[in-house]
Protein backbone atom coordinates (compact mmCIF):
# COMPACT_ATOMS: atom_id res chain seq x y z
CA UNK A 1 14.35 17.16 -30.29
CA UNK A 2 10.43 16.93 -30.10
CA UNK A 3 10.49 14.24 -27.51
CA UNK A 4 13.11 16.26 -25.08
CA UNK A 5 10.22 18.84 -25.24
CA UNK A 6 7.94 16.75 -24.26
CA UNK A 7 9.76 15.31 -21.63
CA UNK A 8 11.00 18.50 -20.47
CA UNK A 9 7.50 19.75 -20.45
CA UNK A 10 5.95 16.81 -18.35
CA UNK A 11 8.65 16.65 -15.85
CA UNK A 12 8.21 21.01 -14.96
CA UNK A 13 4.42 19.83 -14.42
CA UNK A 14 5.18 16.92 -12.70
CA UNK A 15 7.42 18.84 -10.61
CA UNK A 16 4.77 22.08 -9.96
CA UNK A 17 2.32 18.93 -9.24
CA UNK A 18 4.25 17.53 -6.62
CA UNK A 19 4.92 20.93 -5.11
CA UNK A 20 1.67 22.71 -5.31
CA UNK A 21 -0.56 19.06 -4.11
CA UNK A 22 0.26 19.32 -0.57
CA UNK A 23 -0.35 23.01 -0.53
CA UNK A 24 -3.81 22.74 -1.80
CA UNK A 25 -4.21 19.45 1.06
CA UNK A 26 -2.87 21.50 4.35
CA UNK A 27 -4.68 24.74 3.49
CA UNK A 28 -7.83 23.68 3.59
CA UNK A 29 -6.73 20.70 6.91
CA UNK A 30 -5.44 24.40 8.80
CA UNK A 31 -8.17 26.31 8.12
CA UNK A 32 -10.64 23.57 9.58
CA UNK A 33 -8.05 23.38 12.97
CA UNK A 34 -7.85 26.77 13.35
């Protein structure tokens, strides 16, 4: 049980990790076009 919630646990940040990463690279790339 322990080790689904750690798994669980590292997968959800894995997965806000790969979403939020190229958010925090092309904000600041636009912001130096523009």
């Amino acid at each position: 049980e322990r080790l689904w919630y750690y798994a669980l646990r590292i997968i959800c940040t894995l997965v806000l990790l790969f979403l939020v990463l190229p958010v925090l690279v092309i904000v600041p790339l636009s912001r130096l076009a523009a």
